[in-house]
C-alpha atoms as a PDB file:
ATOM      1  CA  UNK A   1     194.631 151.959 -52.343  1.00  0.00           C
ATOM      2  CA  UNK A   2     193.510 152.448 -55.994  1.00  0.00           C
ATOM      3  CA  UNK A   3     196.376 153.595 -58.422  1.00  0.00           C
ATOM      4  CA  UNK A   4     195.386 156.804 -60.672  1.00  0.00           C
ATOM      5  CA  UNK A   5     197.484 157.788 -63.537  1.00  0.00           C
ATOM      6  CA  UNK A   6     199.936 160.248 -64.308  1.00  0.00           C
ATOM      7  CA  UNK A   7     197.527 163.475 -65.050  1.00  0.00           C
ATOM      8  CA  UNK A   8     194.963 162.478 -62.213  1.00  0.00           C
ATOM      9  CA  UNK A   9     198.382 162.537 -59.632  1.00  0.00           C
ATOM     10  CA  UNK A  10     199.381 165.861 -61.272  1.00  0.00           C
ATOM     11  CA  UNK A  11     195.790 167.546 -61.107  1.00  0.00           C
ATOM     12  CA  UNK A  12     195.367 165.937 -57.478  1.00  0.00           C
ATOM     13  CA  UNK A  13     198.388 167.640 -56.186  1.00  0.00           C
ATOM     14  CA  UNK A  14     197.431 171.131 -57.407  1.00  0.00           C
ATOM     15  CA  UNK A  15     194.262 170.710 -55.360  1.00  0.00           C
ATOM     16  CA  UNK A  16     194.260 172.251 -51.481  1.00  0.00           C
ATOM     17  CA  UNK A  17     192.557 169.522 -49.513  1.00  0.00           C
ATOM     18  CA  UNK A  18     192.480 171.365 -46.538  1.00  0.00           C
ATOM     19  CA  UNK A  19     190.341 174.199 -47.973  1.00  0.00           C
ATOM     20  CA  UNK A  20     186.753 174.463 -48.747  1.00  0.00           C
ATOM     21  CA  UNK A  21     186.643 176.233 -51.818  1.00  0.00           C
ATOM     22  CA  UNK A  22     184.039 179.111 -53.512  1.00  0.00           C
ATOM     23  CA  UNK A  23     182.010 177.491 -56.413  1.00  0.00           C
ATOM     24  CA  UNK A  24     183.515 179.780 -58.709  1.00  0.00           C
ATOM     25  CA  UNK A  25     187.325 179.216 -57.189  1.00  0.00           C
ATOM     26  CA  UNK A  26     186.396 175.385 -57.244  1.00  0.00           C
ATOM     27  CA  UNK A  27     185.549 175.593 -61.052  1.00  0.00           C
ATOM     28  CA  UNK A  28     188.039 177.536 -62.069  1.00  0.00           C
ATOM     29  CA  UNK A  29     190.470 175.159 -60.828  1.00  0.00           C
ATOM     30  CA  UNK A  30     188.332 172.441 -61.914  1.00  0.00           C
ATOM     31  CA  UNK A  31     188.797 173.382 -65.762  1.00  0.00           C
ATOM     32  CA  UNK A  32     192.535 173.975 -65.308  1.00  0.00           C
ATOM     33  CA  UNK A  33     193.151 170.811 -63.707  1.00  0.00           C
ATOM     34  CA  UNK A  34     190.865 168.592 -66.204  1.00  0.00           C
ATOM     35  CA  UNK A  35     193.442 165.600 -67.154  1.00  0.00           C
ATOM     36  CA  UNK A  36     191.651 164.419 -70.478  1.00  0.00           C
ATOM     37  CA  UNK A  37     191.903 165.270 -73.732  1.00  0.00           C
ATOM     38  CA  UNK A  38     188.094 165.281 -74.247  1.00  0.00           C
ATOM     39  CA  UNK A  39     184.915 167.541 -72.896  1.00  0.00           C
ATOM     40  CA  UNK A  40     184.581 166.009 -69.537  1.00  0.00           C
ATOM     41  CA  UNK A  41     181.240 166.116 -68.129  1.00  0.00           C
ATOM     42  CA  UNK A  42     181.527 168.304 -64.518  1.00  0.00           C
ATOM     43  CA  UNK A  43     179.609 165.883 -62.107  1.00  0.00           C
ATOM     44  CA  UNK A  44     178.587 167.290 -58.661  1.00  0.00           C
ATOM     45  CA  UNK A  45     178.089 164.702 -55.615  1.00  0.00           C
ATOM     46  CA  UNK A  46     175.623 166.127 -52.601  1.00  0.00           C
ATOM     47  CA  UNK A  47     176.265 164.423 -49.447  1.00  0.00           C
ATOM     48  CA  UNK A  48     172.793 165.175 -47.557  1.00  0.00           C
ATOM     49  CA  UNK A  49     171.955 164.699 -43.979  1.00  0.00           C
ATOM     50  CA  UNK A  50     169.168 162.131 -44.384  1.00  0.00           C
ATOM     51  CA  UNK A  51     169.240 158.506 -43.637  1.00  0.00           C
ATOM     52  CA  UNK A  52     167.385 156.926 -47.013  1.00  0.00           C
ATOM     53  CA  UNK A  53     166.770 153.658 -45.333  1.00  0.00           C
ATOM     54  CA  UNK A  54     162.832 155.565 -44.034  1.00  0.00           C
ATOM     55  CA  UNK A  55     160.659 156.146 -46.824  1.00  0.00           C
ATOM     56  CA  UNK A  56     160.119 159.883 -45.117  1.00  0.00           C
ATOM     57  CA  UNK A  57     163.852 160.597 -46.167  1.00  0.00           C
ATOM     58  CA  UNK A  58     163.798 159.975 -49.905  1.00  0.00           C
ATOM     59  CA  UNK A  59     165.336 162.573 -51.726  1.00  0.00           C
ATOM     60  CA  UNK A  60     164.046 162.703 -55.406  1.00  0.00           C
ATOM     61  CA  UNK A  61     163.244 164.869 -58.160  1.00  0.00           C
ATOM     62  CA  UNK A  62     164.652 167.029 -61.488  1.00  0.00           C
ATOM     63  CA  UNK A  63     165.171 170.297 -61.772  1.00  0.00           C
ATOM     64  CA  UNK A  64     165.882 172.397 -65.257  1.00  0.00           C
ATOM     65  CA  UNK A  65     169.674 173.430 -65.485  1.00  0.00           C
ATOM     66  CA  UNK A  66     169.540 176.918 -67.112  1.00  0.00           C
ATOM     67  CA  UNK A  67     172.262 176.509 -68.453  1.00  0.00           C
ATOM     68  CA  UNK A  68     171.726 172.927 -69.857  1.00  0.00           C
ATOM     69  CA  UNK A  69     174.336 169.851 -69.493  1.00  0.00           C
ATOM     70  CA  UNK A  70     176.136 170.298 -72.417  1.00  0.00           C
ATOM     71  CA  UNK A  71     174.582 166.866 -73.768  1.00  0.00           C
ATOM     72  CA  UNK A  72     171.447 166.233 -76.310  1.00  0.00           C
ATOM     73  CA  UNK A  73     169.242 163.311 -74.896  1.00  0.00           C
ATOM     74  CA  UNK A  74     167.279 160.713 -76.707  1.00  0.00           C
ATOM     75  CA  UNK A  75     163.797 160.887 -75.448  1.00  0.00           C
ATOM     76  CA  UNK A  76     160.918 158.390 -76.226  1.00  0.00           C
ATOM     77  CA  UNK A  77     157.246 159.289 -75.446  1.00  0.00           C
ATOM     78  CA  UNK A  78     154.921 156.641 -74.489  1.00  0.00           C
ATOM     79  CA  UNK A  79     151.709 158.366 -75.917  1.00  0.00           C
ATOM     80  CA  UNK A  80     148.371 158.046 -78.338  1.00  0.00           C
ATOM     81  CA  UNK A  81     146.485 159.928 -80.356  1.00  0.00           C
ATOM     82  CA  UNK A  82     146.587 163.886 -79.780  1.00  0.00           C
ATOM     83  CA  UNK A  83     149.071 163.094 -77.341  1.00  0.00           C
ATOM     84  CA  UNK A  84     151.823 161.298 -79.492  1.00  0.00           C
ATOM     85  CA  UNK A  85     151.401 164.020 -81.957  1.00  0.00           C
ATOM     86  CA  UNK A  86     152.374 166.609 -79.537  1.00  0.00           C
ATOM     87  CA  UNK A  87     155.530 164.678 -78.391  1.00  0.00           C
ATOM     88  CA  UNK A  88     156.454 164.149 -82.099  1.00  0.00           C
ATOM     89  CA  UNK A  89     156.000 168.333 -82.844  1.00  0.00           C
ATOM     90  CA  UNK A  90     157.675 168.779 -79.514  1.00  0.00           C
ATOM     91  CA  UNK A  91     160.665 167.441 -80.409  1.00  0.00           C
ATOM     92  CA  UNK A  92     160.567 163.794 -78.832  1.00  0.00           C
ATOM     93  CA  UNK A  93     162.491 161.343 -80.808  1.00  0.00           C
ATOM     94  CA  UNK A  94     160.487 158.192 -80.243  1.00  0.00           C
ATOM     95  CA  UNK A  95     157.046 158.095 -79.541  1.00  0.00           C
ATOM     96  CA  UNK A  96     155.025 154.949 -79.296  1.00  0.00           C
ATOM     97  CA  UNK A  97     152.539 152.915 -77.018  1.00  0.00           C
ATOM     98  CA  UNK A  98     152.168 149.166 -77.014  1.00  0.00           C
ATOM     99  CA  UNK A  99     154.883 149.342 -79.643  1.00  0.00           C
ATOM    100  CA  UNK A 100     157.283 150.338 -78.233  1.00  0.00           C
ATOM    101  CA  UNK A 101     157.002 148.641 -74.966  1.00  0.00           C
ATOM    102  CA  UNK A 102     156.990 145.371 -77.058  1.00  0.00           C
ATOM    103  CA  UNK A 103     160.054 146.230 -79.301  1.00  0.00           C
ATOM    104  CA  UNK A 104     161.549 147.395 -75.499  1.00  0.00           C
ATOM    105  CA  UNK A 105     160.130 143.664 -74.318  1.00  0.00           C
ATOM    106  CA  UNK A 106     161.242 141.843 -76.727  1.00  0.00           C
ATOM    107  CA  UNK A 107     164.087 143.002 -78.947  1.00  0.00           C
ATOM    108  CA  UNK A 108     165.661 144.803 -75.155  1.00  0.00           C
ATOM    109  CA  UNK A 109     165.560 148.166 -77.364  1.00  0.00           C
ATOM    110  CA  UNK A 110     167.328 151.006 -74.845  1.00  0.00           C
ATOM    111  CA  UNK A 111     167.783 153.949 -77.310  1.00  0.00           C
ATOM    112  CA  UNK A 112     166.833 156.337 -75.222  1.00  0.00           C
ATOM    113  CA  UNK A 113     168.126 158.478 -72.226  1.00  0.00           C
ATOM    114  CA  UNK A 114     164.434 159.399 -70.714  1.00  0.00           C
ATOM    115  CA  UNK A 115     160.983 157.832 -71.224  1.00  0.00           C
ATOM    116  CA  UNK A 116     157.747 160.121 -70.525  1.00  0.00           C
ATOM    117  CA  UNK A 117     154.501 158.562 -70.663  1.00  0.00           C
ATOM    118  CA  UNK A 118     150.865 160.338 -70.362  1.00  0.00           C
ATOM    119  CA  UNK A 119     149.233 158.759 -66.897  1.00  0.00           C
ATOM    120  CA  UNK A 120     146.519 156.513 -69.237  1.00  0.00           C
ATOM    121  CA  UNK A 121     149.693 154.742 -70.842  1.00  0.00           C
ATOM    122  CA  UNK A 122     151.096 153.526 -67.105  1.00  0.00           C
ATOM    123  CA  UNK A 123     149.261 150.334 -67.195  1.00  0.00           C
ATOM    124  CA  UNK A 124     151.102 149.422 -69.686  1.00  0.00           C
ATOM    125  CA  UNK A 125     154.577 150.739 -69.213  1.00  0.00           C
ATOM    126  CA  UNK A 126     154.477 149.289 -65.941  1.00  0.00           C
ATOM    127  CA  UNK A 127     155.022 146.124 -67.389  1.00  0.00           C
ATOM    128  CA  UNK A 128     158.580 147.246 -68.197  1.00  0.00           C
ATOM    129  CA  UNK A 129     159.261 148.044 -64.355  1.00  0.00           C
ATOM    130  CA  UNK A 130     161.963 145.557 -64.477  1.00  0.00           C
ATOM    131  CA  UNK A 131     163.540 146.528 -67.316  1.00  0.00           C
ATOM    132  CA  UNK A 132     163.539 150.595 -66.372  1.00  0.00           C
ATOM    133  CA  UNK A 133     163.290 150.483 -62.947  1.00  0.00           C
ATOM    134  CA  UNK A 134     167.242 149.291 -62.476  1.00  0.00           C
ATOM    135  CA  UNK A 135     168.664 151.736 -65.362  1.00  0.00           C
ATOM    136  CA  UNK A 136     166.746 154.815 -64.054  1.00  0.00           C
ATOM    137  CA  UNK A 137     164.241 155.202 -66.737  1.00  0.00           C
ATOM    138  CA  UNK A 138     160.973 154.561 -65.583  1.00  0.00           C
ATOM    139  CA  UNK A 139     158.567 157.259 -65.931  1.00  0.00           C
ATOM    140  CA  UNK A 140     157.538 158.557 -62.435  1.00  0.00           C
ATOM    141  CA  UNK A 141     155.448 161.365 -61.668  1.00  0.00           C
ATOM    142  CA  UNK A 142     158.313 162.924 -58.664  1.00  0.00           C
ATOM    143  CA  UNK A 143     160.448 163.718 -61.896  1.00  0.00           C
ATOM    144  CA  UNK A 144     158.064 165.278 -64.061  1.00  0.00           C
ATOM    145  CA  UNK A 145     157.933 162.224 -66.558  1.00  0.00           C
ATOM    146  CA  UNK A 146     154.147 160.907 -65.885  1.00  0.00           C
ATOM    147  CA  UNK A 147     151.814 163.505 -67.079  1.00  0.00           C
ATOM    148  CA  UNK A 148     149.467 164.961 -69.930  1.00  0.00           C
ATOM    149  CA  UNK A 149     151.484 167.787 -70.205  1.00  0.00           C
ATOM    150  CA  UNK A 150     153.969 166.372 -72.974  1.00  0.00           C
ATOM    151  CA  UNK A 151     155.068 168.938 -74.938  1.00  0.00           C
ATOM    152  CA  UNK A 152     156.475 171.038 -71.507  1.00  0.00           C
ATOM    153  CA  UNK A 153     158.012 167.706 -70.543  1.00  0.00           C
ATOM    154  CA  UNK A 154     160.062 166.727 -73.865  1.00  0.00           C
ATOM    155  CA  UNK A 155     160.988 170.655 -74.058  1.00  0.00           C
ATOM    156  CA  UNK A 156     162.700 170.529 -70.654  1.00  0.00           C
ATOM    157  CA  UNK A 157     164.374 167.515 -70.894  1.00  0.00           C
ATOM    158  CA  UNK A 158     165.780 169.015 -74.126  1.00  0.00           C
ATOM    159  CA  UNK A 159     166.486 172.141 -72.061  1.00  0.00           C
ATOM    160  CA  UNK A 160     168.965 170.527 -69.853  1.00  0.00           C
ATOM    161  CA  UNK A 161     166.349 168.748 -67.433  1.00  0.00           C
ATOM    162  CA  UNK A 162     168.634 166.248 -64.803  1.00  0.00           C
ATOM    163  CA  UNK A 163     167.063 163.485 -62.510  1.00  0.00           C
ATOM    164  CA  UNK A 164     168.331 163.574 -59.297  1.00  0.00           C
ATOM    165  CA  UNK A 165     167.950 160.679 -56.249  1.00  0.00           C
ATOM    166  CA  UNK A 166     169.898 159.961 -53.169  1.00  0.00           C
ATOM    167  CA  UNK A 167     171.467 157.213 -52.925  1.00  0.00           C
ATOM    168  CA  UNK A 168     172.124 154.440 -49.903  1.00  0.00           C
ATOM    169  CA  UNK A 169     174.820 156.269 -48.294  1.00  0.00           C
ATOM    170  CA  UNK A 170     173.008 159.500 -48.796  1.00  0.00           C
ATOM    171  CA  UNK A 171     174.595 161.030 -51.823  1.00  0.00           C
ATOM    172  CA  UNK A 172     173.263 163.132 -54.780  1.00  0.00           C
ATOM    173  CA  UNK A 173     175.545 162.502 -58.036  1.00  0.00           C
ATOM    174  CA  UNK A 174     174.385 164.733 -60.894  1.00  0.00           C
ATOM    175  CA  UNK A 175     175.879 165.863 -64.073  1.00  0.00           C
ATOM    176  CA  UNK A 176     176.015 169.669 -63.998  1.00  0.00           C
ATOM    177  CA  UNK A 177     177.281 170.574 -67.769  1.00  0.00           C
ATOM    178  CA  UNK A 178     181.146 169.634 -69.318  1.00  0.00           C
ATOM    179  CA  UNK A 179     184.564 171.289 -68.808  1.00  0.00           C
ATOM    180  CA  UNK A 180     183.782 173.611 -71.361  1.00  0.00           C
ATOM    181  CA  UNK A 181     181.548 175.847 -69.727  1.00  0.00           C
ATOM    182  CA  UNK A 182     182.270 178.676 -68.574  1.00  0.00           C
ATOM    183  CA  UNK A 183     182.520 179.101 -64.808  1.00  0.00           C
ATOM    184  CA  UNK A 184     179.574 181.262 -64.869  1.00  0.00           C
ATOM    185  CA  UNK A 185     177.199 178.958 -65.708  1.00  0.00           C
ATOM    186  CA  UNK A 186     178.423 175.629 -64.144  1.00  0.00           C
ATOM    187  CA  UNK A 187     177.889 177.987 -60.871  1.00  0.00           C
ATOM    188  CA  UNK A 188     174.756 178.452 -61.809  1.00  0.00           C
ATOM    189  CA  UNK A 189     173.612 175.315 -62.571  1.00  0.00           C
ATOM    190  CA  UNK A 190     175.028 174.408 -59.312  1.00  0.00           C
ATOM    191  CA  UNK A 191     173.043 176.896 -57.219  1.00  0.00           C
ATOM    192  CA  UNK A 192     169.569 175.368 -59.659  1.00  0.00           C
ATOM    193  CA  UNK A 193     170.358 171.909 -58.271  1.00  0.00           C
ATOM    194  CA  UNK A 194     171.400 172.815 -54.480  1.00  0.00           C
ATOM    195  CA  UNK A 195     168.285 175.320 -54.611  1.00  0.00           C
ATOM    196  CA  UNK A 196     165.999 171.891 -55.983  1.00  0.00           C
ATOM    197  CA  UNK A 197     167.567 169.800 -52.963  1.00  0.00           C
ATOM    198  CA  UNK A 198     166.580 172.465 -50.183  1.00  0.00           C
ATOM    199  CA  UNK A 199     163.202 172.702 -52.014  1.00  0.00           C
ATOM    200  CA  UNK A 200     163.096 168.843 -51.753  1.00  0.00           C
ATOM    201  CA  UNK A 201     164.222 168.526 -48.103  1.00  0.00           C
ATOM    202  CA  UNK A 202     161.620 165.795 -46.752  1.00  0.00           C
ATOM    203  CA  UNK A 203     160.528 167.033 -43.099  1.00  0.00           C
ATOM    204  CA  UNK A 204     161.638 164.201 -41.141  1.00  0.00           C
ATOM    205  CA  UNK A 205     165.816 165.589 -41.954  1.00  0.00           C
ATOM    206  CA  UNK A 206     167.345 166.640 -39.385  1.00  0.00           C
ATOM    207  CA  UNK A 207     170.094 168.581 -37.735  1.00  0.00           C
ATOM    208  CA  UNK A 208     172.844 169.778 -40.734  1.00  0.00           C
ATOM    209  CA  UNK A 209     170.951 168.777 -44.420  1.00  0.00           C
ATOM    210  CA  UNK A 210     173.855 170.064 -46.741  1.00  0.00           C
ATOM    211  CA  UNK A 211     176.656 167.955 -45.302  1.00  0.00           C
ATOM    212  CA  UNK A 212     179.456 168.225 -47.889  1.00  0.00           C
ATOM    213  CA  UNK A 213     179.354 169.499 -51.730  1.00  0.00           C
ATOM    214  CA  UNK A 214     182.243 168.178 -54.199  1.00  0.00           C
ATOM    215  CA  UNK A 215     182.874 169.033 -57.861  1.00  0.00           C
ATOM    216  CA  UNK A 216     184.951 166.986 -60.526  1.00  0.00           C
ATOM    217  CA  UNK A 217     185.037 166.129 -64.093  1.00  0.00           C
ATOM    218  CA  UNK A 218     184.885 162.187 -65.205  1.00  0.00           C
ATOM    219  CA  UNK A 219     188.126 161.942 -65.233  1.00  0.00           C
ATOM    220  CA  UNK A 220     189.657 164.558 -62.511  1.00  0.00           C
ATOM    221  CA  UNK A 221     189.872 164.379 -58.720  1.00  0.00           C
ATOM    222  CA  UNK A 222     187.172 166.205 -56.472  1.00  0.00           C
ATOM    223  CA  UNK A 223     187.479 169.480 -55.326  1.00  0.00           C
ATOM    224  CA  UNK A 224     185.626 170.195 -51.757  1.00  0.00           C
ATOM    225  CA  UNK A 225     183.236 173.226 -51.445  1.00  0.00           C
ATOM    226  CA  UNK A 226     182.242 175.214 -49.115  1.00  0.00           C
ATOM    227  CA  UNK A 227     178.423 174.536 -48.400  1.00  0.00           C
ATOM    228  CA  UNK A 228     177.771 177.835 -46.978  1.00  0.00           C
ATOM    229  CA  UNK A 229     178.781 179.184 -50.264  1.00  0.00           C
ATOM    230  CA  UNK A 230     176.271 177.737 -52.445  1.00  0.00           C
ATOM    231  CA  UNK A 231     173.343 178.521 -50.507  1.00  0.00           C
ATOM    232  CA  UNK A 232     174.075 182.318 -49.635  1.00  0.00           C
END
């Protein structure tokens, strides 16, 4: 049984764990029960009715918060010519080709939070598959980061654009903004994420594909919600 400290026990107990709470009841307790002195991040976890050991049940994506996570992100643009110049005017803060996936190669440069590259430049980010691929941040065309269009891409990521991807046991974790928001717009951006998911529901689910929804900041305890609630 894992031990939690002082202000996790004390938010824990003021937390109904036999109810199934509204989004906007759940966040409201959610900011009042936040144990750290800090902006926690409010992180969301998705427990979907899909079994992600068949290909046919993936579950991935992104999907533009509207109201943003409450975080800037690095971004570096694997680009030439015309193309590199548009991620540069677009706001991307590293843009490079071979480069950059040498300094990435050899120096094991990670100063970034999200790599795009333009579909010519694949060849030879590929290369770096087993560098990305374990951290998250390989460009891949299901999120949005392979493809000619750079300047939309680097704009939404700035915008508050989140990667989501289920995991073995079927779960979604995603960051949905920080304790500071107000409960208006952490419901919305958690009605723009479950809205993604039921837009990303691979046809081979089935029975119940919204299983169980739970909020909590980084360093709270998680507060159940009530499915039905967030898809009405």
């Amino acid at each position: 049984m894992p031990k939690h400290g002082k202000k996790f026990t004390e938010a824990f107990k003021q937390i109904d764990r036999g109810i199934l709470y509204e989004p906007a009841d759940a966040f409201e307790l959610l900011k009042k029960v936040a144990p750290a002195k800090f902006d926690e991040t409010v992180e969301v976890a998705v427990r979907l009715g899909v079994d992600p050991r068949h290909a046919d049940q993936q579950v991935r994506g992104a999907v533009v918060l509207p109201h943003g996570t409450g975080k800037t992100r690095t971004v570096l643009v694997f680009a030439k010519g015309d193309k590199a110049k548009e991620a540069a005017e677009s706001g991307a803060d590293f843009v490079g080709a071979e480069d950059m996936v040498a300094r990435i190669q050899q120096e094991g440069w990670l100063g970034f939070d999200v790599a795009i590259a333009t579909p010519d430049m694949m060849g030879t980010v590929g290369k770096l598959g087993r560098i990305l691929g374990p951290r998250g941040l390989m460009p891949n065309p299901k999120t949005g980061t392979v493809t000619f269009d750079i300047a939309r891409a680097v704009k939404e990521v700035k915008a508050g654009k989140i990667e989501y991807r289920v995991d073995k046991a079927g779960i979604i974790h995603a960051p949905i903004g920080k304790v500071s928001f107000t409960v208006e717009a952490l419901s919305e951006n958690l009605r723009a994420l479950i809205d993604a998911l039921i837009r990303a529901k691979p046809a081979a689910a089935k029975g119940q594909y919204l299983k169980a929804v739970s909020v909590s900041s980084t360093m709270g305890p998680g507060i159940k919600i009530n499915t039905q609630k967030v898809t009405a």
